[in-house]
N, C-alpha and C. Protein backbone atom coordinates (compact mmCIF):
# COMPACT_ATOMS: atom_id res chain seq x y z
N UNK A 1 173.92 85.20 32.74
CA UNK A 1 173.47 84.49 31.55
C UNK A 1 174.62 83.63 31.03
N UNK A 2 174.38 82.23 30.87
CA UNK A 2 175.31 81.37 30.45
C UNK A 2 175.45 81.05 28.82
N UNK A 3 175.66 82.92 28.22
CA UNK A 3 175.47 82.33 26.48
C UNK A 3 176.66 83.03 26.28
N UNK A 4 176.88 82.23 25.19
CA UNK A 4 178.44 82.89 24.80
C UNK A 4 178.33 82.84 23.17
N UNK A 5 179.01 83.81 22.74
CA UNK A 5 179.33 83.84 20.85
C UNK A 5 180.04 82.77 20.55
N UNK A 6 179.80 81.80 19.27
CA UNK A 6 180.49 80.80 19.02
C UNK A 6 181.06 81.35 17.80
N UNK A 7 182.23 81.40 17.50
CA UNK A 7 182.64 81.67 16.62
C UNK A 7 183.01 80.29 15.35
N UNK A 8 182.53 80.09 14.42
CA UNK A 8 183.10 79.37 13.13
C UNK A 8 184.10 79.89 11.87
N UNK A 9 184.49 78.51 11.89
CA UNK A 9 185.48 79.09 10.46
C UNK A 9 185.35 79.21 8.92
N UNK A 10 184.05 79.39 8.70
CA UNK A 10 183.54 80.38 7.33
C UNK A 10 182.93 81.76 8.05
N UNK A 11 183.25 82.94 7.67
CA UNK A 11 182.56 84.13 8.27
C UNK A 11 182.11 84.40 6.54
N UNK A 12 181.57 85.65 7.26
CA UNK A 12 180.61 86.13 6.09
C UNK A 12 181.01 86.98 5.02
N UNK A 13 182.80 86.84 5.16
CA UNK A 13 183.31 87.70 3.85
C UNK A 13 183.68 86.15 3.13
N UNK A 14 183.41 85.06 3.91
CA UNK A 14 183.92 84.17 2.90
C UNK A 14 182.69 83.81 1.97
N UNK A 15 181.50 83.95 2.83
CA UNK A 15 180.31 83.83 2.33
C UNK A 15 180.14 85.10 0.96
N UNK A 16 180.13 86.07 1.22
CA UNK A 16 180.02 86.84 0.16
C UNK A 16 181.17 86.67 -1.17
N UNK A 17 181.94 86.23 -0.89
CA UNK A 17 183.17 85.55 -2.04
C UNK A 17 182.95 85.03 -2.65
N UNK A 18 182.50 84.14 -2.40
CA UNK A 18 181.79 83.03 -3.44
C UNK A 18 180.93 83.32 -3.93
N UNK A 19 179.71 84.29 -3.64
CA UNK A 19 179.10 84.84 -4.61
C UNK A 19 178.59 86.04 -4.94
N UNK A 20 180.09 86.77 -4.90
CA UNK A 20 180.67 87.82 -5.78
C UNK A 20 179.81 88.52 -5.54
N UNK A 21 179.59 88.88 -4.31
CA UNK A 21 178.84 90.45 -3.63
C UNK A 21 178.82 90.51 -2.35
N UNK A 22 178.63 91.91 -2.17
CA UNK A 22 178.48 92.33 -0.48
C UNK A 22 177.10 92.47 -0.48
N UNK A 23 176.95 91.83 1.04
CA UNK A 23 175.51 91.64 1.78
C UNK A 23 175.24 92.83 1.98
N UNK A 24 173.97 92.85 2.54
CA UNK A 24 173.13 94.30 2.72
C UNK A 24 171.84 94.00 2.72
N UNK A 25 171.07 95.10 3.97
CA UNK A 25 169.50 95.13 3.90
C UNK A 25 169.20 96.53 3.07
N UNK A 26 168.59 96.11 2.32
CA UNK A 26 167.35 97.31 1.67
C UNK A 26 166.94 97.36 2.51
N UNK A 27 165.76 98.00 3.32
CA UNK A 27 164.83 98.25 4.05
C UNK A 27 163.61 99.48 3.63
N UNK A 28 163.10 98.71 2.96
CA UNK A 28 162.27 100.09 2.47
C UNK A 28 160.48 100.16 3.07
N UNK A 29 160.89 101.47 3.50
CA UNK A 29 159.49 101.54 4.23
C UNK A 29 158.69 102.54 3.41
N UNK A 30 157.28 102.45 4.20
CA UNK A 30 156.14 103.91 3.44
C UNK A 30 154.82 103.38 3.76
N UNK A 31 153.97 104.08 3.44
CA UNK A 31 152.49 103.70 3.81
C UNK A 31 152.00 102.28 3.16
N UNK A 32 151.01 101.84 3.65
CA UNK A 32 150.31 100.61 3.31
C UNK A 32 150.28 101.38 1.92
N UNK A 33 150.51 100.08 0.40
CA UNK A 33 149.98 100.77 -0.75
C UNK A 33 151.02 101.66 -1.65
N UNK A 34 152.05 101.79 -0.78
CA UNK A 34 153.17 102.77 -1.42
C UNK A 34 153.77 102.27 -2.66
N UNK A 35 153.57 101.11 -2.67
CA UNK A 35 154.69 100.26 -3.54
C UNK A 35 155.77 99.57 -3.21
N UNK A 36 155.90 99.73 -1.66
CA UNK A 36 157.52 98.89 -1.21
C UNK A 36 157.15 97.62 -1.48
N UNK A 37 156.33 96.14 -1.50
CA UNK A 37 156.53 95.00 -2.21
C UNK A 37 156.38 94.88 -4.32
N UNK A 38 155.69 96.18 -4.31
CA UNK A 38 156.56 96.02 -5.75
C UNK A 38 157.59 96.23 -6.09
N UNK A 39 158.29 97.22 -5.81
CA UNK A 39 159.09 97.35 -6.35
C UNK A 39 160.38 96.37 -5.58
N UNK A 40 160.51 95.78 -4.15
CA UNK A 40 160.86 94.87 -3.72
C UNK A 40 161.33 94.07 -4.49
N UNK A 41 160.07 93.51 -5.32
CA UNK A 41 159.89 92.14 -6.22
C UNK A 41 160.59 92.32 -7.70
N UNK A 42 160.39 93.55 -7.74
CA UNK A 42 161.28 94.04 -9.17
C UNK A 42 162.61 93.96 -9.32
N UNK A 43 163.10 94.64 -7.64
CA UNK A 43 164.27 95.04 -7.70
C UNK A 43 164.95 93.33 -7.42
N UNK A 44 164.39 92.28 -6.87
CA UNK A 44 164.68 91.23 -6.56
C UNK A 44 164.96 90.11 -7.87
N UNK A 45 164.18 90.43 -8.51
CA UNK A 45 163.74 89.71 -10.07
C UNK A 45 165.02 90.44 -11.01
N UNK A 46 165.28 91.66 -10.72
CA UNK A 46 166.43 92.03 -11.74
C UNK A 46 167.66 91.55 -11.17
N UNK A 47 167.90 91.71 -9.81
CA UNK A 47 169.16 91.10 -9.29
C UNK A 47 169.63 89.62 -9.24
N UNK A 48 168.40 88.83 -9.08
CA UNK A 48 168.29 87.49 -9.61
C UNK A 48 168.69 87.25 -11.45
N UNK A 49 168.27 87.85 -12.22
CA UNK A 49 168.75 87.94 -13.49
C UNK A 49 170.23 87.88 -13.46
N UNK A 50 170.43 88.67 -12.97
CA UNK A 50 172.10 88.91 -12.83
C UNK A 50 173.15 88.30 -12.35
N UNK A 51 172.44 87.02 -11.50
CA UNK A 51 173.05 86.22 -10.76
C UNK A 51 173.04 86.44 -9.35
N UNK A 52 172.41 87.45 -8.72
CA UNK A 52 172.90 87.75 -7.35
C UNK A 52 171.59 87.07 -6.75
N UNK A 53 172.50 87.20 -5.51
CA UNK A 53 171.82 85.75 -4.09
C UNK A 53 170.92 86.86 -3.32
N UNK A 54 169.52 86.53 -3.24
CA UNK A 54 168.71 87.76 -2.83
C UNK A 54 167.95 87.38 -1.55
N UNK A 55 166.99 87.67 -1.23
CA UNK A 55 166.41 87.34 -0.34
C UNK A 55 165.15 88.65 -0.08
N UNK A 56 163.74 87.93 -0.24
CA UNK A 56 162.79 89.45 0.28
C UNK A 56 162.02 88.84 1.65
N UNK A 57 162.05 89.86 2.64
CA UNK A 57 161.45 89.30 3.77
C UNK A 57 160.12 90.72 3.52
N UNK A 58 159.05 90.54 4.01
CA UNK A 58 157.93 91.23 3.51
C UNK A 58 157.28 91.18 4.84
N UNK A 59 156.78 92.34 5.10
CA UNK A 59 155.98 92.58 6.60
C UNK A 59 154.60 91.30 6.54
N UNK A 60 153.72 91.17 5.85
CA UNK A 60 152.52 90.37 6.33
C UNK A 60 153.34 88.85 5.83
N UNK A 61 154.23 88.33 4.98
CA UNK A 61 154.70 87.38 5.25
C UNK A 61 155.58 86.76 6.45
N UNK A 62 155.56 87.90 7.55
CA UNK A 62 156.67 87.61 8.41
C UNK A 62 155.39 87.41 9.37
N UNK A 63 154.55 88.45 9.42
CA UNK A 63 153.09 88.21 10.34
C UNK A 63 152.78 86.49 10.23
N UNK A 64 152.40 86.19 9.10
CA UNK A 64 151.54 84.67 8.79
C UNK A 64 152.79 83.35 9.14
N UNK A 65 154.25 84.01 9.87
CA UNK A 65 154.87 82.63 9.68
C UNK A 65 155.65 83.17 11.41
N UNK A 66 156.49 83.97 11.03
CA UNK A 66 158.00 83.73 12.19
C UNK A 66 157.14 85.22 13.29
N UNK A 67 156.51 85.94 12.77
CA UNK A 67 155.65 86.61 14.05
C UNK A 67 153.97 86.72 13.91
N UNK A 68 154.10 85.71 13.75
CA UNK A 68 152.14 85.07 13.79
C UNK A 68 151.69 85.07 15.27
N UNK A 69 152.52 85.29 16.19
CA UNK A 69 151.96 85.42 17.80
C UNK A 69 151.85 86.97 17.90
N UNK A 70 152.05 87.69 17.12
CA UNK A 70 152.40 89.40 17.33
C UNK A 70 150.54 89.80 16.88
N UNK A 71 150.39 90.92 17.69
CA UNK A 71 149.20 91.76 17.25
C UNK A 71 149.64 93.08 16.89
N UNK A 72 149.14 94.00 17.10
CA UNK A 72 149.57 96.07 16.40
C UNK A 72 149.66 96.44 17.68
N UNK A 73 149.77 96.03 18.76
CA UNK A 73 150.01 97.13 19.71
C UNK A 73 151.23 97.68 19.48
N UNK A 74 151.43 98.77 20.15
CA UNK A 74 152.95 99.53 19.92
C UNK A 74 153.94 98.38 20.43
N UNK A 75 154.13 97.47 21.51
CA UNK A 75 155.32 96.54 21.92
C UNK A 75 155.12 95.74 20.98
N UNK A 76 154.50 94.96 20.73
CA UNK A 76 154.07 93.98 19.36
C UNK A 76 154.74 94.59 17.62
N UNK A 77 154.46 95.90 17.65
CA UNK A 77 155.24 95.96 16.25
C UNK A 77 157.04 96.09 16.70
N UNK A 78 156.95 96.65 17.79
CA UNK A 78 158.48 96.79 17.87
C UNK A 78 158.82 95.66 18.00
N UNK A 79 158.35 94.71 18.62
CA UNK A 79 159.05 93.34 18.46
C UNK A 79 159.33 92.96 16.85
N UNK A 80 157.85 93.03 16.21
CA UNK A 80 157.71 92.04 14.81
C UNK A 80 159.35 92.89 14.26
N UNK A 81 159.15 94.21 14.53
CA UNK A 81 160.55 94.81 13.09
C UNK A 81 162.00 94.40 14.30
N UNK A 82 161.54 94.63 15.29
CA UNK A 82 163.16 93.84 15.85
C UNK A 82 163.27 92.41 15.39
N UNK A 83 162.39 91.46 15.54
CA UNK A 83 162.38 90.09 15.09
C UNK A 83 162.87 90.40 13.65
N UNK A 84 162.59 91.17 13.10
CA UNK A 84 162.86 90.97 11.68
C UNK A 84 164.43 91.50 11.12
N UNK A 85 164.72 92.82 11.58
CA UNK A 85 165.87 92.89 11.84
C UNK A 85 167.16 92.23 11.75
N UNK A 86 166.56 90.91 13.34
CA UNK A 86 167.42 90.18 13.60
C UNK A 86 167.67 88.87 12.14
N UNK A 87 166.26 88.97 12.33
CA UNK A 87 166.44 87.62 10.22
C UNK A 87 167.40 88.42 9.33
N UNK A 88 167.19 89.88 9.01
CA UNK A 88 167.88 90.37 8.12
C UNK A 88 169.55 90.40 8.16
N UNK A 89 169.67 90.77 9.89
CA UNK A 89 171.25 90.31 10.04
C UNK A 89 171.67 88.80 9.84
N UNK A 90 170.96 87.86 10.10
CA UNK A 90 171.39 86.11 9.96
C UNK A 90 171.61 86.39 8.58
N UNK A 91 170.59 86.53 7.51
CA UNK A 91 171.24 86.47 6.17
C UNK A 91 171.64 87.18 5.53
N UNK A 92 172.59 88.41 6.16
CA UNK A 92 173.90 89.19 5.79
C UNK A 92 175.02 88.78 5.98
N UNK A 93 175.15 87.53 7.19
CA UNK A 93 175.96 86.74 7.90
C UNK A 93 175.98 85.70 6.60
N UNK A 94 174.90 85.40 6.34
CA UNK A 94 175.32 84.15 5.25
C UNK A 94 175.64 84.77 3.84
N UNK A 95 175.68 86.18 3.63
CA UNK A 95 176.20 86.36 2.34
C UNK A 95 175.04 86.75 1.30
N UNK A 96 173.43 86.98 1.96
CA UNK A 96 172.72 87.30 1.04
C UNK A 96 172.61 88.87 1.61
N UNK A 97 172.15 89.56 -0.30
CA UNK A 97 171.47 90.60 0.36
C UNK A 97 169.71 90.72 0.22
N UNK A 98 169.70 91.32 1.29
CA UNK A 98 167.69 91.19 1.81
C UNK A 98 167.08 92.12 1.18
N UNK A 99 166.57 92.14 0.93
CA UNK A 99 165.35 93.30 0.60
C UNK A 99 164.20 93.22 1.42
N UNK A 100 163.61 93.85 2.20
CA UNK A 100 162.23 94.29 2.91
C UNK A 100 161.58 95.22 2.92
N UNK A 101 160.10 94.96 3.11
CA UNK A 101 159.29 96.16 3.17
C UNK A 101 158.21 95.70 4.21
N UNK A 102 158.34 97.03 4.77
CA UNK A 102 158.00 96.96 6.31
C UNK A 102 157.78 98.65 6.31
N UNK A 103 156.57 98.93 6.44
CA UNK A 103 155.90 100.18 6.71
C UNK A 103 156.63 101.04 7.48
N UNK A 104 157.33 100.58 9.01
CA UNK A 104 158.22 100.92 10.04
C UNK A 104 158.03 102.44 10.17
N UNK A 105 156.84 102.92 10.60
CA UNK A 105 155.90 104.06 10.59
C UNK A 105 156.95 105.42 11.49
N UNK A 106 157.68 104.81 12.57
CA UNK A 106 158.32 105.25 13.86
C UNK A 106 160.39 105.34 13.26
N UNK A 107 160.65 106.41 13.69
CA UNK A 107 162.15 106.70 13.69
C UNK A 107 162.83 106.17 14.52
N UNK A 108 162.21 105.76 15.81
CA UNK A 108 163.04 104.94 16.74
C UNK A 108 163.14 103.48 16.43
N UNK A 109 162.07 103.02 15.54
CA UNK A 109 161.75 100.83 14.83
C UNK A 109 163.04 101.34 14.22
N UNK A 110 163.35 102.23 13.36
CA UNK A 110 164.27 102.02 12.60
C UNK A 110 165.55 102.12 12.21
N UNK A 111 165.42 103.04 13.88
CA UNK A 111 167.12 103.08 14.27
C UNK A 111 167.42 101.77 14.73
N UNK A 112 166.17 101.26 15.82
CA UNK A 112 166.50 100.04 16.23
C UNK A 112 166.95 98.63 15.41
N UNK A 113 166.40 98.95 13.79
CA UNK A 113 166.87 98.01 13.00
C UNK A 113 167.61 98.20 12.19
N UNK A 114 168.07 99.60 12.02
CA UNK A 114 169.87 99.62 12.10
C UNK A 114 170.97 99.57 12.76
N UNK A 115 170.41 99.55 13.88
CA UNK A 115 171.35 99.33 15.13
C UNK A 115 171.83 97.60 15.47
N UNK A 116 170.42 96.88 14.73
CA UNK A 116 170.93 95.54 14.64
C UNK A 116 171.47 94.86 13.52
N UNK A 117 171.29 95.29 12.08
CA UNK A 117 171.99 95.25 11.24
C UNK A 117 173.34 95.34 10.99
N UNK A 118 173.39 96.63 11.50
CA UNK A 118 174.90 97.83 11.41
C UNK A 118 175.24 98.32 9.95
N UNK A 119 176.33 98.30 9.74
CA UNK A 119 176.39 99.33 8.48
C UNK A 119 176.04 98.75 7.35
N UNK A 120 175.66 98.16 7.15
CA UNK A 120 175.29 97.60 5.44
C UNK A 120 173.53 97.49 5.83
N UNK A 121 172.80 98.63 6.45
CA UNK A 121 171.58 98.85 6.43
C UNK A 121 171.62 99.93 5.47
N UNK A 122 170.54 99.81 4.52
CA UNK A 122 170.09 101.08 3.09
C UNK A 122 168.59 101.56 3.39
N UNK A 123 168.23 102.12 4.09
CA UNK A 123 166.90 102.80 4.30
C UNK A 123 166.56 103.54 3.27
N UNK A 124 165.01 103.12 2.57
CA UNK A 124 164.79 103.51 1.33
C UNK A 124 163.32 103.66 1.54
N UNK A 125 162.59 104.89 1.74
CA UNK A 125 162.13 105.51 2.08
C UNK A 125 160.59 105.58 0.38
N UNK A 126 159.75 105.05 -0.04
CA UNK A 126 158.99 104.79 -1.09
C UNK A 126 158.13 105.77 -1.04
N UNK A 127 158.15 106.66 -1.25
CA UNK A 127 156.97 107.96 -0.95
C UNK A 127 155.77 108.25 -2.12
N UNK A 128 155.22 108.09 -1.51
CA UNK A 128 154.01 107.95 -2.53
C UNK A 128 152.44 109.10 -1.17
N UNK A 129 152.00 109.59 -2.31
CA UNK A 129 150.84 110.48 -1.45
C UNK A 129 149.70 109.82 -0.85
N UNK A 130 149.60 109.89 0.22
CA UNK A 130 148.39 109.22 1.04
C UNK A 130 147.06 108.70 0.00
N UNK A 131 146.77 110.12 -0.99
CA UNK A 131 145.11 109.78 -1.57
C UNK A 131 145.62 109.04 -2.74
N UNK A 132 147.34 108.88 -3.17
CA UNK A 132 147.69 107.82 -4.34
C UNK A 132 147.36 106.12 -3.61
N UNK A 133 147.85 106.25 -2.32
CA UNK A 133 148.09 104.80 -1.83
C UNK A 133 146.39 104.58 -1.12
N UNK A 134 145.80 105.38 -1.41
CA UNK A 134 144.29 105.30 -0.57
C UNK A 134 143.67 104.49 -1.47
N UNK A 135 143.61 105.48 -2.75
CA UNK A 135 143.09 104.62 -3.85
C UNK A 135 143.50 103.24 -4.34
N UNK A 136 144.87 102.72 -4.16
CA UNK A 136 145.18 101.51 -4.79
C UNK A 136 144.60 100.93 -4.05
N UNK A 137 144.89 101.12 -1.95
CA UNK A 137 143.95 100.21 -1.37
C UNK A 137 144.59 98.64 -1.54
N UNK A 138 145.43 97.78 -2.01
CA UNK A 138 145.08 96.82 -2.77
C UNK A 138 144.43 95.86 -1.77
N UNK A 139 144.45 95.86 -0.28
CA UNK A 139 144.07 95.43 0.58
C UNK A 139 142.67 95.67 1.20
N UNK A 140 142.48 96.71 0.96
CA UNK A 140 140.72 96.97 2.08
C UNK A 140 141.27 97.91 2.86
N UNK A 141 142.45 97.98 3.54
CA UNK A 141 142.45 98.40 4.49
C UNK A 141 142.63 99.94 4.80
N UNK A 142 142.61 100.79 3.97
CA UNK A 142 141.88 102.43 4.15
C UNK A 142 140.39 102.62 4.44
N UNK A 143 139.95 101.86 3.34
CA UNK A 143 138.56 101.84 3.46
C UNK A 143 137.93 101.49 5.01
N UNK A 144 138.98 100.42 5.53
CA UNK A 144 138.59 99.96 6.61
C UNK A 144 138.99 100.38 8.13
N UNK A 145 140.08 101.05 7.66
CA UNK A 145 140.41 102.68 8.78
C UNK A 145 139.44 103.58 8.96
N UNK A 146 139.00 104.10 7.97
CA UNK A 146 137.92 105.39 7.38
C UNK A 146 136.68 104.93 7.96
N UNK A 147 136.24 103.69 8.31
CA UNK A 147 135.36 103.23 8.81
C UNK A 147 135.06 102.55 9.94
N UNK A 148 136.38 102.89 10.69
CA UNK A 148 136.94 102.49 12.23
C UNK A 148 137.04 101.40 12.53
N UNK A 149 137.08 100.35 11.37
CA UNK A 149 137.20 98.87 11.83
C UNK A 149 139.10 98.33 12.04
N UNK A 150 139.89 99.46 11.65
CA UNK A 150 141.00 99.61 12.31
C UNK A 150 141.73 100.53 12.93
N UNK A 151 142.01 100.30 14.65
CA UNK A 151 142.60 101.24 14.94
C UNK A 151 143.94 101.45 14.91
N UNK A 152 144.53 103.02 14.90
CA UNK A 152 145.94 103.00 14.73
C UNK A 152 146.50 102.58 13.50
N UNK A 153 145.73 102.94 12.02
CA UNK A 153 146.05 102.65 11.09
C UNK A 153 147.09 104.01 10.95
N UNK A 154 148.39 103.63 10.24
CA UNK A 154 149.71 104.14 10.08
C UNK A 154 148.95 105.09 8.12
N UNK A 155 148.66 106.35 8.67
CA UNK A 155 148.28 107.56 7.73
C UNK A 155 147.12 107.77 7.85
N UNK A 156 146.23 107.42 8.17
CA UNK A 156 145.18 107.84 8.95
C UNK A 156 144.61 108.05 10.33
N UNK A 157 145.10 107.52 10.96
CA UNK A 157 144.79 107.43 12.62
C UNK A 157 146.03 107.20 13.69
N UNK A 158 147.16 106.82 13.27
CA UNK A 158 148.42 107.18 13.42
C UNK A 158 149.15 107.55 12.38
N UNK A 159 150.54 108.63 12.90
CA UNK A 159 151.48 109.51 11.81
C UNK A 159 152.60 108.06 11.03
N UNK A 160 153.34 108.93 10.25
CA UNK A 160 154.26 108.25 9.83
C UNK A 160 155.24 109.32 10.06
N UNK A 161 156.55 108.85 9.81
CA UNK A 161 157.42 110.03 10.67
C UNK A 161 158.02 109.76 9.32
N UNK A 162 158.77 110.39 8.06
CA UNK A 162 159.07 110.68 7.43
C UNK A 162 160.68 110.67 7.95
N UNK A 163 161.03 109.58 7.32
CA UNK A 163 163.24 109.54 6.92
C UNK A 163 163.86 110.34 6.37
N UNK A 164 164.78 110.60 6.59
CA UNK A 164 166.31 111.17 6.23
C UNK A 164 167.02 110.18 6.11
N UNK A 165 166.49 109.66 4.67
CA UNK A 165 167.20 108.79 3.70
C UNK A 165 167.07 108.91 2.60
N UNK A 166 167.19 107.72 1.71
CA UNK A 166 166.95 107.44 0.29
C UNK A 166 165.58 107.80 0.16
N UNK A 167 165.05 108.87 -0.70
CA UNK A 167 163.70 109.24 -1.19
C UNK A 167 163.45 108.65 -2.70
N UNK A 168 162.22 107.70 -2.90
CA UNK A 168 162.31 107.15 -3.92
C UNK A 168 160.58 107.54 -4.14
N UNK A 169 160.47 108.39 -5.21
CA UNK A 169 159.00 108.61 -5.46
C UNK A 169 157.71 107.67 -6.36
N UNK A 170 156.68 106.88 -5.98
CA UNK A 170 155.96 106.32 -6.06
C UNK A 170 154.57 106.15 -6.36
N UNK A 171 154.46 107.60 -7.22
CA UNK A 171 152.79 107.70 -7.79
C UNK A 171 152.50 107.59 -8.88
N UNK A 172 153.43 106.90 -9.68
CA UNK A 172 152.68 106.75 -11.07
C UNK A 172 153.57 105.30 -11.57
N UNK A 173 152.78 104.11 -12.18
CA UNK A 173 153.64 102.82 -12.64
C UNK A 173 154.48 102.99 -13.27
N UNK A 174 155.06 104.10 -13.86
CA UNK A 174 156.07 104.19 -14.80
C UNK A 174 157.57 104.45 -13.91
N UNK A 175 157.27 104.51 -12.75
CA UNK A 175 158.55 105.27 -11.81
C UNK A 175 158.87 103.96 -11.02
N UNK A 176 157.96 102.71 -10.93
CA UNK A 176 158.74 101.42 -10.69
C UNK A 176 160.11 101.17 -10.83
N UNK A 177 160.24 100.78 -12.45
CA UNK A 177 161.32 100.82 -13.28
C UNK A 177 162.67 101.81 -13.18
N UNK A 178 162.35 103.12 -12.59
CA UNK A 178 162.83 104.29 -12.41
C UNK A 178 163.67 103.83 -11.22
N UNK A 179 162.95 103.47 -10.09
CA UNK A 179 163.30 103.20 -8.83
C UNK A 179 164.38 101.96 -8.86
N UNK A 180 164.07 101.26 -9.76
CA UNK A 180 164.71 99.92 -9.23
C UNK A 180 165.79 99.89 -10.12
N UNK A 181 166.11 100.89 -11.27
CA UNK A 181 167.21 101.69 -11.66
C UNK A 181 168.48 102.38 -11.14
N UNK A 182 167.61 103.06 -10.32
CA UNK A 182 168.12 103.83 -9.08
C UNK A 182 169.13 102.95 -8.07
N UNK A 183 168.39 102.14 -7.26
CA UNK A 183 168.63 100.91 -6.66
C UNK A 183 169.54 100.67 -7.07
N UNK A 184 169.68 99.82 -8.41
CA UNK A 184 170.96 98.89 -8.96
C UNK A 184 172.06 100.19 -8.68
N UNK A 185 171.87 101.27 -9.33
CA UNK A 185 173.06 102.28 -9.54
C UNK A 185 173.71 102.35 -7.81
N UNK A 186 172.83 102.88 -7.11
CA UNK A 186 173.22 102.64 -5.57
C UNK A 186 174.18 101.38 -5.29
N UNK A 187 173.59 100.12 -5.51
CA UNK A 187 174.23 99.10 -5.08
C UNK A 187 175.75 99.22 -5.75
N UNK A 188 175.49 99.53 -7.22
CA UNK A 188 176.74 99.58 -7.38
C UNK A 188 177.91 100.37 -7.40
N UNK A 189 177.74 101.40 -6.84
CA UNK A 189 178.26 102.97 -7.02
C UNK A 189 178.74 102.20 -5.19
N UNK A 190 177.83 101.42 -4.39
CA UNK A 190 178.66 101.34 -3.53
C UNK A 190 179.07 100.01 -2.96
N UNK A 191 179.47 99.44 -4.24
CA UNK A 191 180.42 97.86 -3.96
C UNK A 191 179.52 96.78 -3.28
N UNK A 192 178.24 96.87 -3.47
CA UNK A 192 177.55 95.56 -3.03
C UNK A 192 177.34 94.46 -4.48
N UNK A 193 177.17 95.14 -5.31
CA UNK A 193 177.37 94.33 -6.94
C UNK A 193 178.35 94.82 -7.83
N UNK A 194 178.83 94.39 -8.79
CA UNK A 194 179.58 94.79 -9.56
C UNK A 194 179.18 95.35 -11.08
């Protein structure tokens, strides 16, 4: 293979200098419905307040644009969260930090997308109870598991494999706020904000 690393002369501590933080992926996964794009959007909206350089990459926004050729088979999602991964490392390189939410049902998607990250990956784990996230529904799509018009739906017809990470609990609107509390204290307890 005729590819080689090009190296330039801004790297990504110069990038984070200038605006006064260390990069990093959130990565927060959980069932369809859990709450990982709310609270995403929360935690994004408060860090933006604050001045910090953010970035949310979101599983069906990544479907409708940069993996719109991908379907659900098992090679197809491992691609979409490796493809995504790899976005999340480009803009750690430029000095933002990402936030995502990505269901990432499997322990091996998510070693694999810490393995491409590397250490400034935060696996944050949104746990919320199957019949809490059944009911919000906000999509159709339980209803539409339960009624076999999808297969391999991730808590009904396939497992979710449960992390050994950040546990952030998710069944009642008042624990939003709670979470994205949490979050900031994390970030800053470990030198990504000040």
């Amino acid at each position: 293979m005729n590819l080689f690393h090009q190296d330039f002369s801004i790297n990504r501590a110069d990038r984070e200098s200038i605006k006064n933080q260390k990069s990093c992926t959130i990565w927060m996964v959980g069932l369809s419905g859990s709450g990982k794009s709310t609270i995403a959007n929360s935690l994004e909206k408060k860090l933006f307040s604050l001045g910090y350089h953010t970035f949310i990459l979101d599983g069906d926004n990544t479907r409708l644009g940069l993996n719109k050729n991908l379907g659900f088979s098992e090679d197809d999602r491992i691609e979409n969260l490796r493809r995504a991964a790899e976005v999340c490392k480009l803009m750690n390189d430029a000095g933002l930090i990402v936030i995502t939410s990505f269901i990432s049902p499997f322990e091996k998607n998510r070693t694999l997308a810490s393995s491409i990250i590397g250490d400034n990956y935060i696996e944050v784990y949104i746990d919320a109870d199957l019949d809490v996230c059944e009911k919000r529904d906000p999509k159709g799509l339980y209803k539409k598991a339960r009624n076999g018009e999808i297969k391999d739906f991730t808590g009904i017809s396939s497992p979710f494999e449960i992390p050994n990470s950040i546990h952030l609990p998710n069944n009642t609107p008042d624990q939003i706020e709670k979470n994205v509390d949490y979050l900031l204290g994390y970030l800053k307890n470990h030198n990504y904000i000040k």
